[in-house]
PDB file of N, CA and C in Angstrom:
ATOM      1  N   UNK A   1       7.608  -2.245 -27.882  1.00  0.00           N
ATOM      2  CA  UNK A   1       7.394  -1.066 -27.059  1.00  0.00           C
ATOM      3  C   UNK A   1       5.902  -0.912 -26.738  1.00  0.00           C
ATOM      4  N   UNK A   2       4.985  -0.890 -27.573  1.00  0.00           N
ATOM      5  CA  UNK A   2       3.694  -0.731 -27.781  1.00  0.00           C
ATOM      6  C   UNK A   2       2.998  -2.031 -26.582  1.00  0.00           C
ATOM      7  N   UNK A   3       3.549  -2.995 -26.595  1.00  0.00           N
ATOM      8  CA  UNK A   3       3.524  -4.353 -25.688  1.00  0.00           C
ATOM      9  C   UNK A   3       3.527  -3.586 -24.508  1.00  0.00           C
ATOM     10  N   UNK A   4       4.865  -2.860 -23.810  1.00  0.00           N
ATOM     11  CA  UNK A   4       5.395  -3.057 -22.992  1.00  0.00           C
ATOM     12  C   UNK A   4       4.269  -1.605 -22.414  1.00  0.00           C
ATOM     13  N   UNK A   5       4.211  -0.662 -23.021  1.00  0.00           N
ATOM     14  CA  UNK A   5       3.198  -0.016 -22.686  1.00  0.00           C
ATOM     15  C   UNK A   5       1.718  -0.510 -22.281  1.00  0.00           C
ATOM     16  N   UNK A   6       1.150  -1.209 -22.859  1.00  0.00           N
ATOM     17  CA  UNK A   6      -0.076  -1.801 -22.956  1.00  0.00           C
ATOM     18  C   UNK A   6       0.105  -2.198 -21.566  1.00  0.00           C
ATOM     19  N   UNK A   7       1.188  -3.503 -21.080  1.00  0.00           N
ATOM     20  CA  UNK A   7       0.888  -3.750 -19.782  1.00  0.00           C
ATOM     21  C   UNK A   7       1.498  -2.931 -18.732  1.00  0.00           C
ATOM     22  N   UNK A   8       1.938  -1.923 -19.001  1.00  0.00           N
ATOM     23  CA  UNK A   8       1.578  -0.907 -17.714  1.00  0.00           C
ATOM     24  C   UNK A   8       0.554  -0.566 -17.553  1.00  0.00           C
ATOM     25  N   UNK A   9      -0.343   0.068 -18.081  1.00  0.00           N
ATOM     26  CA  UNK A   9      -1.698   0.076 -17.844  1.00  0.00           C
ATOM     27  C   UNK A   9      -2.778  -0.491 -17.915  1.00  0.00           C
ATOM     28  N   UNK A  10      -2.734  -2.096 -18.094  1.00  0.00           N
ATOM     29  CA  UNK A  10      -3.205  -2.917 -17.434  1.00  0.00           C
ATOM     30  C   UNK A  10      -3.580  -3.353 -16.236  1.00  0.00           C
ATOM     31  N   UNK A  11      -2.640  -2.739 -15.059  1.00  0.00           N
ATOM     32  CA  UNK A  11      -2.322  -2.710 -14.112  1.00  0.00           C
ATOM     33  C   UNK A  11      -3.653  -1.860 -13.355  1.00  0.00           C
ATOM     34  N   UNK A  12      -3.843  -0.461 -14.304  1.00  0.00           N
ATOM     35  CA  UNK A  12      -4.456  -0.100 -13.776  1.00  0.00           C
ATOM     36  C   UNK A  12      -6.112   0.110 -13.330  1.00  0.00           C
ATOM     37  N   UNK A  13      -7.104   0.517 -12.753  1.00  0.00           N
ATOM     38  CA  UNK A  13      -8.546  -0.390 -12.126  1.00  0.00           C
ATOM     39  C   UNK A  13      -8.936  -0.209 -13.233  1.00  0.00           C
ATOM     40  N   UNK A  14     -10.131  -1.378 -12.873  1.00  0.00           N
ATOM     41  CA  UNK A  14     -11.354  -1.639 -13.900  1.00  0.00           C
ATOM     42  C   UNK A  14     -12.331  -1.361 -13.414  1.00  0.00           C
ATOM     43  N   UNK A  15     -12.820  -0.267 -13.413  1.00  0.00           N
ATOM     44  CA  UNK A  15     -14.322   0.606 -12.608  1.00  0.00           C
ATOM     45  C   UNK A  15     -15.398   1.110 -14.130  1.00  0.00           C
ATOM     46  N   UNK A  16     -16.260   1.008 -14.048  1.00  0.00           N
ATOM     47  CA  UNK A  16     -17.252   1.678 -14.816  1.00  0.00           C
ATOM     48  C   UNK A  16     -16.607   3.284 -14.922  1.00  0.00           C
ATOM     49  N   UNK A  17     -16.467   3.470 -16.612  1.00  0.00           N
ATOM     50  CA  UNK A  17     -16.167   4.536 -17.033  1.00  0.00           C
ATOM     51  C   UNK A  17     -17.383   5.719 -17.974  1.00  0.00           C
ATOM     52  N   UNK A  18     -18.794   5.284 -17.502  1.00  0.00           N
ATOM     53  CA  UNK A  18     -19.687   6.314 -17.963  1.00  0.00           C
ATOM     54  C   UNK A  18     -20.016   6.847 -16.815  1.00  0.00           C
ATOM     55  N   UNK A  19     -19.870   8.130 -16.789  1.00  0.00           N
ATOM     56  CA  UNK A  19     -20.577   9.489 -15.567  1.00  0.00           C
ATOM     57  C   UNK A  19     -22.396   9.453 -15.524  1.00  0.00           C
ATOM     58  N   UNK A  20     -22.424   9.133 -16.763  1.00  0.00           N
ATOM     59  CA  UNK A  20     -23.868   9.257 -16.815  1.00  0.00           C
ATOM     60  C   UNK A  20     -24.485   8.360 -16.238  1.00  0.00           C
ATOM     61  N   UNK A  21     -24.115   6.771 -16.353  1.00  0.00           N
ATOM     62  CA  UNK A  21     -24.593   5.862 -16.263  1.00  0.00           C
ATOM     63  C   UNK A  21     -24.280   5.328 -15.076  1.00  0.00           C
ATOM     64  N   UNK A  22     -22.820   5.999 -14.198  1.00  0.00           N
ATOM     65  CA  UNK A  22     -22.710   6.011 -13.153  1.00  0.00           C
ATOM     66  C   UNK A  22     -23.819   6.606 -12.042  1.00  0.00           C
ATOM     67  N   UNK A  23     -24.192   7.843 -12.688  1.00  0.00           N
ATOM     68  CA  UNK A  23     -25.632   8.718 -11.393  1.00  0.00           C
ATOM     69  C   UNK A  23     -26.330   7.563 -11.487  1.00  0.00           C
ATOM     70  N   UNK A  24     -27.149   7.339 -12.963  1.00  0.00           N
ATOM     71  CA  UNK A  24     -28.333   6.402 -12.907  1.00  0.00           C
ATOM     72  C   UNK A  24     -28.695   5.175 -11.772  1.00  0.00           C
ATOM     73  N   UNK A  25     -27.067   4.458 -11.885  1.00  0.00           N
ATOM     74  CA  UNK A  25     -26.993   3.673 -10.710  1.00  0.00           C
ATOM     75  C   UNK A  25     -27.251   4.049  -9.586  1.00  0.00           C
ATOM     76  N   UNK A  26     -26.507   5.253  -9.044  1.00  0.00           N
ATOM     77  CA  UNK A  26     -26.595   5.105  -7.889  1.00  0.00           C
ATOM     78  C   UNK A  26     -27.753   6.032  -7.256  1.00  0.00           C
ATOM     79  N   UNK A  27     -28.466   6.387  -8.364  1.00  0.00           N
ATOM     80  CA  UNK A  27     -29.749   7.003  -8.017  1.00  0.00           C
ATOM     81  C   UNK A  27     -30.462   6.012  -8.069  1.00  0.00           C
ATOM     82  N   UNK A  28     -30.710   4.525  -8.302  1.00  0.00           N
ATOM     83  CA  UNK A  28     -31.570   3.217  -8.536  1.00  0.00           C
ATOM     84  C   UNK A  28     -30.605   2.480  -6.872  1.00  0.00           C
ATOM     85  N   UNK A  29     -29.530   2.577  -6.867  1.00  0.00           N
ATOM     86  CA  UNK A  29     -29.310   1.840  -5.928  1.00  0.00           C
ATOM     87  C   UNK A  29     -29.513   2.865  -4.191  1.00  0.00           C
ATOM     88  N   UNK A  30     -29.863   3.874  -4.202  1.00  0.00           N
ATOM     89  CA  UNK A  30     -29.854   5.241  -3.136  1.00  0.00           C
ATOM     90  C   UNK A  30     -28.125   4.830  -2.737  1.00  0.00           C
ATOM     91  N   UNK A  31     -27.335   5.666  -3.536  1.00  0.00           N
ATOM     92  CA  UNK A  31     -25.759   5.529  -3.220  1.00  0.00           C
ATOM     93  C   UNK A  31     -25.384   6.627  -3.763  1.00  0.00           C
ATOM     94  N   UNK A  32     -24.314   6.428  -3.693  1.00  0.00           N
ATOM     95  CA  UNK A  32     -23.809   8.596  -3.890  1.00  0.00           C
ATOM     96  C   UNK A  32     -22.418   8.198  -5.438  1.00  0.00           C
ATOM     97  N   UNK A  33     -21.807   8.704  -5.457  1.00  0.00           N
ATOM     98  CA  UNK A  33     -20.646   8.157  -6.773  1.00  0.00           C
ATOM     99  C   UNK A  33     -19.320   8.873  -6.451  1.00  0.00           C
ATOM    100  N   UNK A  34     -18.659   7.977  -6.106  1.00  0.00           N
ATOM    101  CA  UNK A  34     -17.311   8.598  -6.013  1.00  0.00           C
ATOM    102  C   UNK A  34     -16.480   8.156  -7.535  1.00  0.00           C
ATOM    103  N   UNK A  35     -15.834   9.870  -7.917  1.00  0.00           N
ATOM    104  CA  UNK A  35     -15.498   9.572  -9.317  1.00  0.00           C
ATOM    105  C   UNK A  35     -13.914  10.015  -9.040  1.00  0.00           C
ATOM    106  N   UNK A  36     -13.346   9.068  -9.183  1.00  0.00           N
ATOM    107  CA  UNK A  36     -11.951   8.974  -9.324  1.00  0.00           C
ATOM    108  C   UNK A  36     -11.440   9.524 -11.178  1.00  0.00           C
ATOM    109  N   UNK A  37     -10.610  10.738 -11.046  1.00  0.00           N
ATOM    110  CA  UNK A  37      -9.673  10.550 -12.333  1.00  0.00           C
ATOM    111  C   UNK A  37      -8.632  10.589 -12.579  1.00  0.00           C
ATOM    112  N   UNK A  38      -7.655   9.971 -12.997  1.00  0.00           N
ATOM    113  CA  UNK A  38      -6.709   9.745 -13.387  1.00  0.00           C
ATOM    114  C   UNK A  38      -5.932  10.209 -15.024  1.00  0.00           C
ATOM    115  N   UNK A  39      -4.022   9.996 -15.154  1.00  0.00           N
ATOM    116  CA  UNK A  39      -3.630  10.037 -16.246  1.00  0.00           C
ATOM    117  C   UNK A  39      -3.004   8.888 -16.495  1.00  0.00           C
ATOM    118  N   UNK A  40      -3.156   8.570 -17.591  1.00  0.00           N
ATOM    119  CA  UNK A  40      -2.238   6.756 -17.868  1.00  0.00           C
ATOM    120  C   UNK A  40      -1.001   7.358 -17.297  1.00  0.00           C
ATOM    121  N   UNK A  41       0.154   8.815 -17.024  1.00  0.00           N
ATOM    122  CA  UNK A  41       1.450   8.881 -17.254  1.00  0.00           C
ATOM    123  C   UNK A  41       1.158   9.309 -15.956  1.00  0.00           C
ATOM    124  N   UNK A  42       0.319   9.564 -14.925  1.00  0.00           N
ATOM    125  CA  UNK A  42       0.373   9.917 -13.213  1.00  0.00           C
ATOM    126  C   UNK A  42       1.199   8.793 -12.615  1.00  0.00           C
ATOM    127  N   UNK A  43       2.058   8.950 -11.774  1.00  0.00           N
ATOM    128  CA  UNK A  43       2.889   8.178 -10.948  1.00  0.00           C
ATOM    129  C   UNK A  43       2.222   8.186 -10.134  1.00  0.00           C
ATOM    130  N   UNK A  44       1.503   9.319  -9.164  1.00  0.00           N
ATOM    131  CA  UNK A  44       0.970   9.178  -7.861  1.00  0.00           C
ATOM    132  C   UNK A  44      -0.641   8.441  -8.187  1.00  0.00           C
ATOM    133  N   UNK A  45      -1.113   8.697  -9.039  1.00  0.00           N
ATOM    134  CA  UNK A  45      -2.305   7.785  -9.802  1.00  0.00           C
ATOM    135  C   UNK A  45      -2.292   6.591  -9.413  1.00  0.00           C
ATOM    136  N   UNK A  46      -0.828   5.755 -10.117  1.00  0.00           N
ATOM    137  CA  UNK A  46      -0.460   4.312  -9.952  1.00  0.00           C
ATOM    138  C   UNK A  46      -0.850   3.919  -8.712  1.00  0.00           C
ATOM    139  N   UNK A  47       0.004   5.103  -7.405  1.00  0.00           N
ATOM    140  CA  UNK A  47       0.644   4.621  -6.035  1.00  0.00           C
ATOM    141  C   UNK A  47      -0.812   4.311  -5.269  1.00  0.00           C
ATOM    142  N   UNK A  48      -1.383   5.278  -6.132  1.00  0.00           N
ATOM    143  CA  UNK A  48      -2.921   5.890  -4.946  1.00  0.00           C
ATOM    144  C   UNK A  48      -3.705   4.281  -5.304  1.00  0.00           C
ATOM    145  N   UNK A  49      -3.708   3.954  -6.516  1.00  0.00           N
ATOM    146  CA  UNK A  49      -4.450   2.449  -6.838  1.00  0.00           C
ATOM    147  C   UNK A  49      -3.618   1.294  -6.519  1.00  0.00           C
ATOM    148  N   UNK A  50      -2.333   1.002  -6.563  1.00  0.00           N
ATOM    149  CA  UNK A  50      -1.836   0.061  -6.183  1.00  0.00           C
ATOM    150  C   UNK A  50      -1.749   0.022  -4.830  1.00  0.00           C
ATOM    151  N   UNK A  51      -1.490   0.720  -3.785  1.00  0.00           N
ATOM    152  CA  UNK A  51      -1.878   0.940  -2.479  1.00  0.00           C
ATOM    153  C   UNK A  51      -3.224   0.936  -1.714  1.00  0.00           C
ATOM    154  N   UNK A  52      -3.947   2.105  -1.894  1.00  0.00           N
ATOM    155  CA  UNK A  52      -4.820   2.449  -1.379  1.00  0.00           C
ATOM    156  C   UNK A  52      -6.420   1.131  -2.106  1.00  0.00           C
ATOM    157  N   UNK A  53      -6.224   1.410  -3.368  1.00  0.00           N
ATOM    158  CA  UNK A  53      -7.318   1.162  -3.832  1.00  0.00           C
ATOM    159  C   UNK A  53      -7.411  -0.788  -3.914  1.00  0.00           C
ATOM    160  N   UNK A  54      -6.192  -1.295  -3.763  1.00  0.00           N
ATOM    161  CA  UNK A  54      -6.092  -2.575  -3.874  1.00  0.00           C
ATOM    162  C   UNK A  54      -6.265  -2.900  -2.175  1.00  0.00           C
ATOM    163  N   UNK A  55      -6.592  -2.251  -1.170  1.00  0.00           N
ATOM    164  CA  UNK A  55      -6.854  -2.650  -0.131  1.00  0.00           C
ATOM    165  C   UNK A  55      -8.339  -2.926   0.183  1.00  0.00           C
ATOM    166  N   UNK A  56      -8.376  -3.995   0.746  1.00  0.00           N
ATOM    167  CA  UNK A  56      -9.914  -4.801   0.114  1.00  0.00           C
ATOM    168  C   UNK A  56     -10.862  -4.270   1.241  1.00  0.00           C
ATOM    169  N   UNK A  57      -9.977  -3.406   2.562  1.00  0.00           N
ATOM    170  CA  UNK A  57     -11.071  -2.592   3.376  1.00  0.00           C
ATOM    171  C   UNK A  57     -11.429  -1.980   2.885  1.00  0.00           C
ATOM    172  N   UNK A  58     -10.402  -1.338   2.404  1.00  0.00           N
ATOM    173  CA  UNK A  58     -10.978   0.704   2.102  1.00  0.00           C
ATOM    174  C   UNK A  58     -11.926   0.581   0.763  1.00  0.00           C
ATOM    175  N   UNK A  59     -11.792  -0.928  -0.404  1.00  0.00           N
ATOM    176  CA  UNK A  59     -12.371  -1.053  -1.480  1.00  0.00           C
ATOM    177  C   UNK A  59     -14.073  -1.497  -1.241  1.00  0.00           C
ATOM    178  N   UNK A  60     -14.074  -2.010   0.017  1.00  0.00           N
ATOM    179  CA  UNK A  60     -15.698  -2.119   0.682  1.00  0.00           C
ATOM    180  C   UNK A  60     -15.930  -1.580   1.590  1.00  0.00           C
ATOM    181  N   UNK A  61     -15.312  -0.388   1.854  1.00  0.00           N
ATOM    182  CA  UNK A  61     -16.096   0.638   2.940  1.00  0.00           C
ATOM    183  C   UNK A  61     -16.710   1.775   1.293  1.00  0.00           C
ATOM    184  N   UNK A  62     -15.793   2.101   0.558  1.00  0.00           N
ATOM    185  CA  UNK A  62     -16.296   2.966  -1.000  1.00  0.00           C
ATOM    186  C   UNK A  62     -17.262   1.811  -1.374  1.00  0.00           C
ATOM    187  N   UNK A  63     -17.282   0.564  -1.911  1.00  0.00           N
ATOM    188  CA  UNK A  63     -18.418  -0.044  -2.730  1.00  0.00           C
ATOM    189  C   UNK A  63     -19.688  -0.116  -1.656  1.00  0.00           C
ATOM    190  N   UNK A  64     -19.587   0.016  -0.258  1.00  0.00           N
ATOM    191  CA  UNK A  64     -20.672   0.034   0.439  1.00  0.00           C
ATOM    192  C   UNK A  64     -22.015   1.059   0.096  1.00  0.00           C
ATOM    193  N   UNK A  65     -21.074   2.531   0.074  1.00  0.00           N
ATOM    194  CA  UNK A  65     -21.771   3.498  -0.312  1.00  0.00           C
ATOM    195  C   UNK A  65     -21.452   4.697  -1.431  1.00  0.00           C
ATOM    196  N   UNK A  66     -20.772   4.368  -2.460  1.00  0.00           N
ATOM    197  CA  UNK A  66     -20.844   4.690  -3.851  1.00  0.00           C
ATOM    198  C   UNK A  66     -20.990   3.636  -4.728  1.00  0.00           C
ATOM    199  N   UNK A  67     -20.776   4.413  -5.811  1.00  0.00           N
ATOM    200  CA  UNK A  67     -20.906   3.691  -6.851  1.00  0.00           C
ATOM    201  C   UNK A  67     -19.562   4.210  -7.579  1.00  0.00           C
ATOM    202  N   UNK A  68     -18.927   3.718  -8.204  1.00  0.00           N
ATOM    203  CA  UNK A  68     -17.096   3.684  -8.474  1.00  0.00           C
ATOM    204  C   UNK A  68     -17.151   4.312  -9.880  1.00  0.00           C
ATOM    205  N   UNK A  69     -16.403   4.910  -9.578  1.00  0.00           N
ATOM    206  CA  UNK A  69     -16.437   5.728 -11.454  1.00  0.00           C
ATOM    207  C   UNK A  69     -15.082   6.201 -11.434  1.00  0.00           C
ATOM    208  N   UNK A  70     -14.402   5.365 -12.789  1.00  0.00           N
ATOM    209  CA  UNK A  70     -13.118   5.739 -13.183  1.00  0.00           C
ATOM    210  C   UNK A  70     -12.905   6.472 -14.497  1.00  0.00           C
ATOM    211  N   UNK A  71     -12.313   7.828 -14.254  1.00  0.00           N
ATOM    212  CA  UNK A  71     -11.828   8.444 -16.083  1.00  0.00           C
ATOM    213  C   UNK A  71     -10.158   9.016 -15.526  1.00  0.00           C
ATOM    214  N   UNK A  72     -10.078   8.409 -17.230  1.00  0.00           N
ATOM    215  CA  UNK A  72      -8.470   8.417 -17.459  1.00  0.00           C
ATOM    216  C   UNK A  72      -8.702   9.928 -18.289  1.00  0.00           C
ATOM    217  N   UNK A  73      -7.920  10.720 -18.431  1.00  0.00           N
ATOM    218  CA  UNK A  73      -7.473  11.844 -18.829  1.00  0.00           C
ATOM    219  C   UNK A  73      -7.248  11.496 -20.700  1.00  0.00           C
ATOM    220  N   UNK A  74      -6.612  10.634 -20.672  1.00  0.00           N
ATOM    221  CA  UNK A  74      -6.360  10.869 -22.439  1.00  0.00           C
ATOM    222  C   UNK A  74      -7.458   9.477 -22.960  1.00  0.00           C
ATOM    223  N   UNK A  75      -8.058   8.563 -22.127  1.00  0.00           N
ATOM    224  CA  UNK A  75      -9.157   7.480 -22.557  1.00  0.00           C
ATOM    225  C   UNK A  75     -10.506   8.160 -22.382  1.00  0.00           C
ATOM    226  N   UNK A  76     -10.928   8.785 -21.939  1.00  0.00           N
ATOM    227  CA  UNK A  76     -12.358   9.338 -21.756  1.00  0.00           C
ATOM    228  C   UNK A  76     -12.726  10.896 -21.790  1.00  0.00           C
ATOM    229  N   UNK A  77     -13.812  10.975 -22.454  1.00  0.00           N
ATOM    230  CA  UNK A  77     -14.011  12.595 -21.926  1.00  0.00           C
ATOM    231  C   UNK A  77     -14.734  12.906 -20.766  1.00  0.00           C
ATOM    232  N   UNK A  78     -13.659  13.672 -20.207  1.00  0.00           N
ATOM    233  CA  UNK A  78     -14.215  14.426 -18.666  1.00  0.00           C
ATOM    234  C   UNK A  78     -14.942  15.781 -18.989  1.00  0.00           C
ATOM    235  N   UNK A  79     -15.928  16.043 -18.257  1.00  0.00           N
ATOM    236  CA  UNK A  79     -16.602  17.241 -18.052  1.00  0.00           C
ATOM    237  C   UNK A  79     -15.700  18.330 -17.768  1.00  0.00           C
ATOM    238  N   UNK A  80     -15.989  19.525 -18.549  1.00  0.00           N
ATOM    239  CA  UNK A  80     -15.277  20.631 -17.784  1.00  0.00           C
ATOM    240  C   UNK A  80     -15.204  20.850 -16.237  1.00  0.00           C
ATOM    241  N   UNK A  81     -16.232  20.392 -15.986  1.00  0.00           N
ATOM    242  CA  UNK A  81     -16.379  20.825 -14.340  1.00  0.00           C
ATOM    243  C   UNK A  81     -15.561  20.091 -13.596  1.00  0.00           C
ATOM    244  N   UNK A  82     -15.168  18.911 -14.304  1.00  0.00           N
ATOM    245  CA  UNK A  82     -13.949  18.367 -13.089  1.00  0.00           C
ATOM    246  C   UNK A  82     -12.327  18.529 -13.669  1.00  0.00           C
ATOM    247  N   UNK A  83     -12.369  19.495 -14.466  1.00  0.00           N
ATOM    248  CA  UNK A  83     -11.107  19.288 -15.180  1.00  0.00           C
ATOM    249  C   UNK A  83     -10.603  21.109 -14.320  1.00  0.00           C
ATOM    250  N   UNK A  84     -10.999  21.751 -13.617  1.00  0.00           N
ATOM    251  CA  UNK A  84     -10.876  22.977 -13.047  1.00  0.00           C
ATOM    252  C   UNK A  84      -9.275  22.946 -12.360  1.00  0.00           C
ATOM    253  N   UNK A  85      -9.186  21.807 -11.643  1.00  0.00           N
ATOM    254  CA  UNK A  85      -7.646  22.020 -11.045  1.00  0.00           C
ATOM    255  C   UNK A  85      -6.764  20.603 -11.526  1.00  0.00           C
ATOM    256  N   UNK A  86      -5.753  21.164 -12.204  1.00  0.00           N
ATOM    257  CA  UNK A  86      -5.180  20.473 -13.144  1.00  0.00           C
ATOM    258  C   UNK A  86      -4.298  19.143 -12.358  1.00  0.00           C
ATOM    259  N   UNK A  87      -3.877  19.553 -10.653  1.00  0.00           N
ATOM    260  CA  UNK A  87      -3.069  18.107 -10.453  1.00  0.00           C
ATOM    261  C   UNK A  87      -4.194  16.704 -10.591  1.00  0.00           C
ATOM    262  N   UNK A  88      -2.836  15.643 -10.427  1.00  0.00           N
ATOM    263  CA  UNK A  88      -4.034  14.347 -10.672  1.00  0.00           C
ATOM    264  C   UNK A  88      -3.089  13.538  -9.560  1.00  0.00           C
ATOM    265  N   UNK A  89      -3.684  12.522  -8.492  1.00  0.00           N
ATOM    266  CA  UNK A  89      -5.412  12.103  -8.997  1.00  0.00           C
ATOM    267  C   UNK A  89      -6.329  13.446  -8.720  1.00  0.00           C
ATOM    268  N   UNK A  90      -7.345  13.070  -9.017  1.00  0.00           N
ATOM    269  CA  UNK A  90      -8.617  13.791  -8.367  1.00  0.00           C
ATOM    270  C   UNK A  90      -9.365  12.747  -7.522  1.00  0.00           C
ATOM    271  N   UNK A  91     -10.128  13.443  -7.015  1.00  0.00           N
ATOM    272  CA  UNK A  91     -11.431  12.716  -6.047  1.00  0.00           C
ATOM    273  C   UNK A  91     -12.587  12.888  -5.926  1.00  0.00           C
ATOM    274  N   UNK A  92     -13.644  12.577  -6.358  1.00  0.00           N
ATOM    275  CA  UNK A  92     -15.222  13.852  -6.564  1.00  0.00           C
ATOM    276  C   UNK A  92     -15.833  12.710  -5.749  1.00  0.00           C
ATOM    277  N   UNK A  93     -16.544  13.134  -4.817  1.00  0.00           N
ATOM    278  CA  UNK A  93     -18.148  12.271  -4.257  1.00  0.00           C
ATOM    279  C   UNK A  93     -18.871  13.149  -4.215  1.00  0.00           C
ATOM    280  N   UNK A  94     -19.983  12.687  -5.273  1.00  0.00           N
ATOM    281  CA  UNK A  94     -21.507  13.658  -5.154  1.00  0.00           C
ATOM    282  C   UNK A  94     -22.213  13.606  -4.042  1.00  0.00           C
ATOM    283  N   UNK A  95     -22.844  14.663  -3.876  1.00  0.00           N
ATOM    284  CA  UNK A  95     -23.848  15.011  -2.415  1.00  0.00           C
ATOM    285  C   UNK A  95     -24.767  14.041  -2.014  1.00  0.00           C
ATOM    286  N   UNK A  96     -25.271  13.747  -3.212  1.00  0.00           N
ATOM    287  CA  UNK A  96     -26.297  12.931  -2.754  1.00  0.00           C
ATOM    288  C   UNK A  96     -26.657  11.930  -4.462  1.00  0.00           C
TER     289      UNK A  96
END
């Protein structure tokens, strides 16, 4: 069972998961950070990355001008400030 779990979420992206270390970048690279979050148990999570995010336009029009930041809901701690409206996914791009 523990197997069969593991590779479901395998499946899902491999993006840099520090917030902090995400700004740093993209304050060194002049890029902005789009922070995607997710729940390992979101269905529409899955759809939004197996669809959207596996499309290699839309994945280099975002790496053009952010910097990619992924948090999972029960793998990372999120800031209060993005935890305010409870559906998932979320979507954050900083101003600047």
């Amino acid at each position: 069972m523990l197997a069969l779990v593991s590779s479901l979420f395998a499946s899902s992206i491999d993006w840099p998961n520090n917030y902090e270390a995400a700004l740093k970048q993209a304050k060194a690279e002049n890029k902005k950070v789009y922070l995607f979050i997710t729940s390992d148990y979101c269905k529409w999570c899955r759809e939004f990355e197996d669809i959207t995010l596996k499309d290699e336009k839309i994945l280099g029009l975002l790496k053009k001008d952010y910097v990619l930041l992924h948090l999972s809901k029960e793998r990372h701690t999120i800031d209060k400030r993005f935890n305010e409206v409870s559906f998932l996914p979320k979507h954050f791009f900083s101003k600047s």
